[in-house]
N, C-alpha and C. Protein backbone atom coordinates (compact mmCIF):
# COMPACT_ATOMS: atom_id res chain seq x y z
N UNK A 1 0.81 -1.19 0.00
CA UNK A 1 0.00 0.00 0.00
C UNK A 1 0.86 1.26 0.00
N UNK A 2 1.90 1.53 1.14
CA UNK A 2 2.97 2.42 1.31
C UNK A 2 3.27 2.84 -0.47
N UNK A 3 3.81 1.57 -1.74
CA UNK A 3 4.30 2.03 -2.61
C UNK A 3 3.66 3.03 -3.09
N UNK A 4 2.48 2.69 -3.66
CA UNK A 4 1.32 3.30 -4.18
C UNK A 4 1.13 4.60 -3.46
N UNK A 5 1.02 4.97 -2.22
CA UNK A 5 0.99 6.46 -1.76
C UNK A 5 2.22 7.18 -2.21
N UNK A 6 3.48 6.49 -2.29
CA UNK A 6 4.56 7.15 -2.16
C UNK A 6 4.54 7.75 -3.53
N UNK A 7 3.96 7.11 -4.43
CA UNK A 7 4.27 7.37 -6.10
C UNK A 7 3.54 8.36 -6.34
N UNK A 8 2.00 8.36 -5.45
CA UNK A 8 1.62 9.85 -5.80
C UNK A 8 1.25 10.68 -4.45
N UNK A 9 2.54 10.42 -3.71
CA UNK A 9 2.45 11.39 -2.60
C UNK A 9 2.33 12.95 -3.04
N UNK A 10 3.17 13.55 -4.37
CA UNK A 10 3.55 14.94 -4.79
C UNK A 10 2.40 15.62 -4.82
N UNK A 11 1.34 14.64 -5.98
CA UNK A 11 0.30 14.93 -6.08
C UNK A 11 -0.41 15.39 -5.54
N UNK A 12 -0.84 14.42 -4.67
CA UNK A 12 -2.15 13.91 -3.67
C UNK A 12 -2.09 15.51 -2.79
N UNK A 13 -0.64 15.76 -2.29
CA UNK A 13 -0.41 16.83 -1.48
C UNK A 13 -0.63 18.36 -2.22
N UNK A 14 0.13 17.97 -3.33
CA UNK A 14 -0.29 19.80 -3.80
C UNK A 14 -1.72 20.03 -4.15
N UNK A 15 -2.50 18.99 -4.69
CA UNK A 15 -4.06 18.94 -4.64
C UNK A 15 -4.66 19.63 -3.62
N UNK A 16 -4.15 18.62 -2.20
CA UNK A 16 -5.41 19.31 -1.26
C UNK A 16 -4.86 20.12 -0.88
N UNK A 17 -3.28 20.92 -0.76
CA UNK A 17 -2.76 22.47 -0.51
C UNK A 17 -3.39 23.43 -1.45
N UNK A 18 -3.89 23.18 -2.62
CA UNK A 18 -4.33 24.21 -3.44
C UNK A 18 -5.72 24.37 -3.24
N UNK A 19 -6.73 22.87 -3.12
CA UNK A 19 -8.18 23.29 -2.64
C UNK A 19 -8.17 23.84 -1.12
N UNK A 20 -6.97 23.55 -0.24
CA UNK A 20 -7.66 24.24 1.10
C UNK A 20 -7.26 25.42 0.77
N UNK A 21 -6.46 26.18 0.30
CA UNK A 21 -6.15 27.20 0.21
C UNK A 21 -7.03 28.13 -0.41
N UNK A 22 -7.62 27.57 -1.11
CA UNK A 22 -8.78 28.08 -2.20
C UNK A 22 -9.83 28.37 -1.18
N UNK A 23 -10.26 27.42 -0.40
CA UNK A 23 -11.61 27.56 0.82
C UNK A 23 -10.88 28.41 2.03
N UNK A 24 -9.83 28.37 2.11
CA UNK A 24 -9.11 29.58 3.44
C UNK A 24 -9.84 30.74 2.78
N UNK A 25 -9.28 31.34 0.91
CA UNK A 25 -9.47 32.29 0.71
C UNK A 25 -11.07 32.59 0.53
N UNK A 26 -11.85 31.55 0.50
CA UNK A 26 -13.20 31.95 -0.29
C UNK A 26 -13.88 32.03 1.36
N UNK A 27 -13.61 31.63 2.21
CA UNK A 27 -14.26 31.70 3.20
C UNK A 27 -13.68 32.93 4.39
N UNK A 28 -13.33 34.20 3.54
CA UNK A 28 -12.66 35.18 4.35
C UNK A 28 -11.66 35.13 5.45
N UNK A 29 -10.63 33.86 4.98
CA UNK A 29 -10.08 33.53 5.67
C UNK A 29 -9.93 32.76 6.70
N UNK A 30 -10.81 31.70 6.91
CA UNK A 30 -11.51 31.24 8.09
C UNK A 30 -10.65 29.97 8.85
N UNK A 31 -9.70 29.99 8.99
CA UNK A 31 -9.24 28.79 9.43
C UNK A 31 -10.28 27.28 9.80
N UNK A 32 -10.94 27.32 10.26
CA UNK A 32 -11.96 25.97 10.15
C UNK A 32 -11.97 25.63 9.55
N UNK A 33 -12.78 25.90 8.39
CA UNK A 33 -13.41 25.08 7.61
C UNK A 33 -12.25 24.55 6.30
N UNK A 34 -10.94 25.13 6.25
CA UNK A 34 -9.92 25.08 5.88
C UNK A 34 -9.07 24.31 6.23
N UNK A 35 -9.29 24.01 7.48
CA UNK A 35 -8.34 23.09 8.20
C UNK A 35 -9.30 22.06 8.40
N UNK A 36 -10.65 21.21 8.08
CA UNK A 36 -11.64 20.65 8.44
C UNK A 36 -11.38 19.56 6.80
N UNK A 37 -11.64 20.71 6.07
CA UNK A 37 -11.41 20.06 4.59
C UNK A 37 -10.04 19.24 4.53
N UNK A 38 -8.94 20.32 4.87
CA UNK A 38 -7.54 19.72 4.78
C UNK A 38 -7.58 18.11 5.34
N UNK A 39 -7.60 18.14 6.56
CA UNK A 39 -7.94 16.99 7.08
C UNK A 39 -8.50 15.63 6.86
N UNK A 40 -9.86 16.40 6.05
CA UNK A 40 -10.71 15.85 5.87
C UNK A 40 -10.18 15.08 4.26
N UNK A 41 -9.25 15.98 3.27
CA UNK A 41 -8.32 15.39 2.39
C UNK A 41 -7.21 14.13 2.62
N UNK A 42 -6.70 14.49 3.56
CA UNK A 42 -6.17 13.54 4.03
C UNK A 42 -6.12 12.13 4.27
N UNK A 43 -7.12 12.36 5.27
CA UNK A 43 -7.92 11.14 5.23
C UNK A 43 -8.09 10.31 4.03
N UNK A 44 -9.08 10.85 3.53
CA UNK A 44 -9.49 10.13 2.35
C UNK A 44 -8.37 9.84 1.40
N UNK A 45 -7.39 10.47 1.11
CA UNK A 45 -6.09 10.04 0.14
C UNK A 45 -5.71 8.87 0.84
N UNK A 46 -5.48 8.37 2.02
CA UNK A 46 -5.28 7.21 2.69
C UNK A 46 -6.23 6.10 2.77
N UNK A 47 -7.19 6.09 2.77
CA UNK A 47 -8.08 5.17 2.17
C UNK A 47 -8.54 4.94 0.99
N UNK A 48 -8.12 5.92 -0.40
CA UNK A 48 -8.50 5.93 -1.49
C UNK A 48 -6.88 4.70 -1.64
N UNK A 49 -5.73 5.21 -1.20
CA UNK A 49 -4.38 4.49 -1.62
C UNK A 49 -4.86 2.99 -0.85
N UNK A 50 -5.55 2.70 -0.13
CA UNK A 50 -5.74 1.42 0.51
C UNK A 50 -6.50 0.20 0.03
N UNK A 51 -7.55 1.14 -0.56
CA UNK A 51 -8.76 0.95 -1.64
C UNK A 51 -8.00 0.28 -2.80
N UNK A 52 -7.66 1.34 -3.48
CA UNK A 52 -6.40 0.68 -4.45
C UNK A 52 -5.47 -0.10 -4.79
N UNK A 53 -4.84 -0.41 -3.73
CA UNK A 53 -4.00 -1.19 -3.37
C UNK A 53 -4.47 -2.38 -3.06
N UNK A 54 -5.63 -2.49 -2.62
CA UNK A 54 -6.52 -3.96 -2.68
C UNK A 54 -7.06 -4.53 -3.91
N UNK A 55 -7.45 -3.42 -4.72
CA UNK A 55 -7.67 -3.68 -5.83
C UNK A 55 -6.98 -4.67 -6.80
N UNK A 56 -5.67 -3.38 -6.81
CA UNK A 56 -4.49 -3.59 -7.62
C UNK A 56 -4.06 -5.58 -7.26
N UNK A 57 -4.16 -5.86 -6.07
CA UNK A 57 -3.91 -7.38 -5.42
C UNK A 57 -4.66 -8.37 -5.92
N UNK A 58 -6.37 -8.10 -6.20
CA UNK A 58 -7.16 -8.93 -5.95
C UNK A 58 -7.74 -9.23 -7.55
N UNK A 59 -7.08 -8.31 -8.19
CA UNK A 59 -7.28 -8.20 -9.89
C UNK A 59 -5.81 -8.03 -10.35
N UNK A 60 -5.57 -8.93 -10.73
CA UNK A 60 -3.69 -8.48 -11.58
C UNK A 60 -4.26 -7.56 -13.09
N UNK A 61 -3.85 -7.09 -13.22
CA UNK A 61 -4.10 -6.35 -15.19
C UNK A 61 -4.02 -6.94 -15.80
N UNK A 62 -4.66 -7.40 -17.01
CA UNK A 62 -4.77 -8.07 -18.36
C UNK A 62 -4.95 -7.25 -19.23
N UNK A 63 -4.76 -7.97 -20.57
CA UNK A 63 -4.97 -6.87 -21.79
C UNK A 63 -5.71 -7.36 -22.71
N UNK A 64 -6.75 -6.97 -22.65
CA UNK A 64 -8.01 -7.66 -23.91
C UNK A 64 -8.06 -6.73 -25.38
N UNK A 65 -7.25 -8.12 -26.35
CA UNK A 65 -7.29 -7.40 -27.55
C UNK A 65 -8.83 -7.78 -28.05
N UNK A 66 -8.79 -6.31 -28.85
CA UNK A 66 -10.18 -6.19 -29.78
C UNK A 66 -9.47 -6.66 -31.27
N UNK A 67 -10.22 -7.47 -31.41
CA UNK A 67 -10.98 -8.40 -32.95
C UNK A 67 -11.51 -7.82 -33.89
């Protein structure tokens, strides 16, 4: 699971730095709901990489040629 976060750790992070930053500014600055979301990004990038990573295990990739 670790690999899979690590590969799009860059990502995952400048994503939710740019949407909380976006809701800091749209919400006159409000630390809450900024730091609620952030969090709340977080989270979910860690269970989306976990999600995935089960996936990725429980289905190997194949390649279905079209005829």
């Amino acid at each position: 699971m670790w690999k899979y976060y690590k590969e799009a750790f860059a990502t995952v992070q400048l994503a939710t730095c740019v949407v909380s930053w976006t809701i800091y500014q749209q919400t006159n600055r409000s630390l809450g709901p900024a730091a609620i979301f952030f969090l709340s990004m977080q989270v979910s990038a860690v269970f989306g990489i976990m999600w995935a990573s089960r996936l990725r295990k429980a289905r190997p990739r194949t390649s279905i040629a079209m005829n």
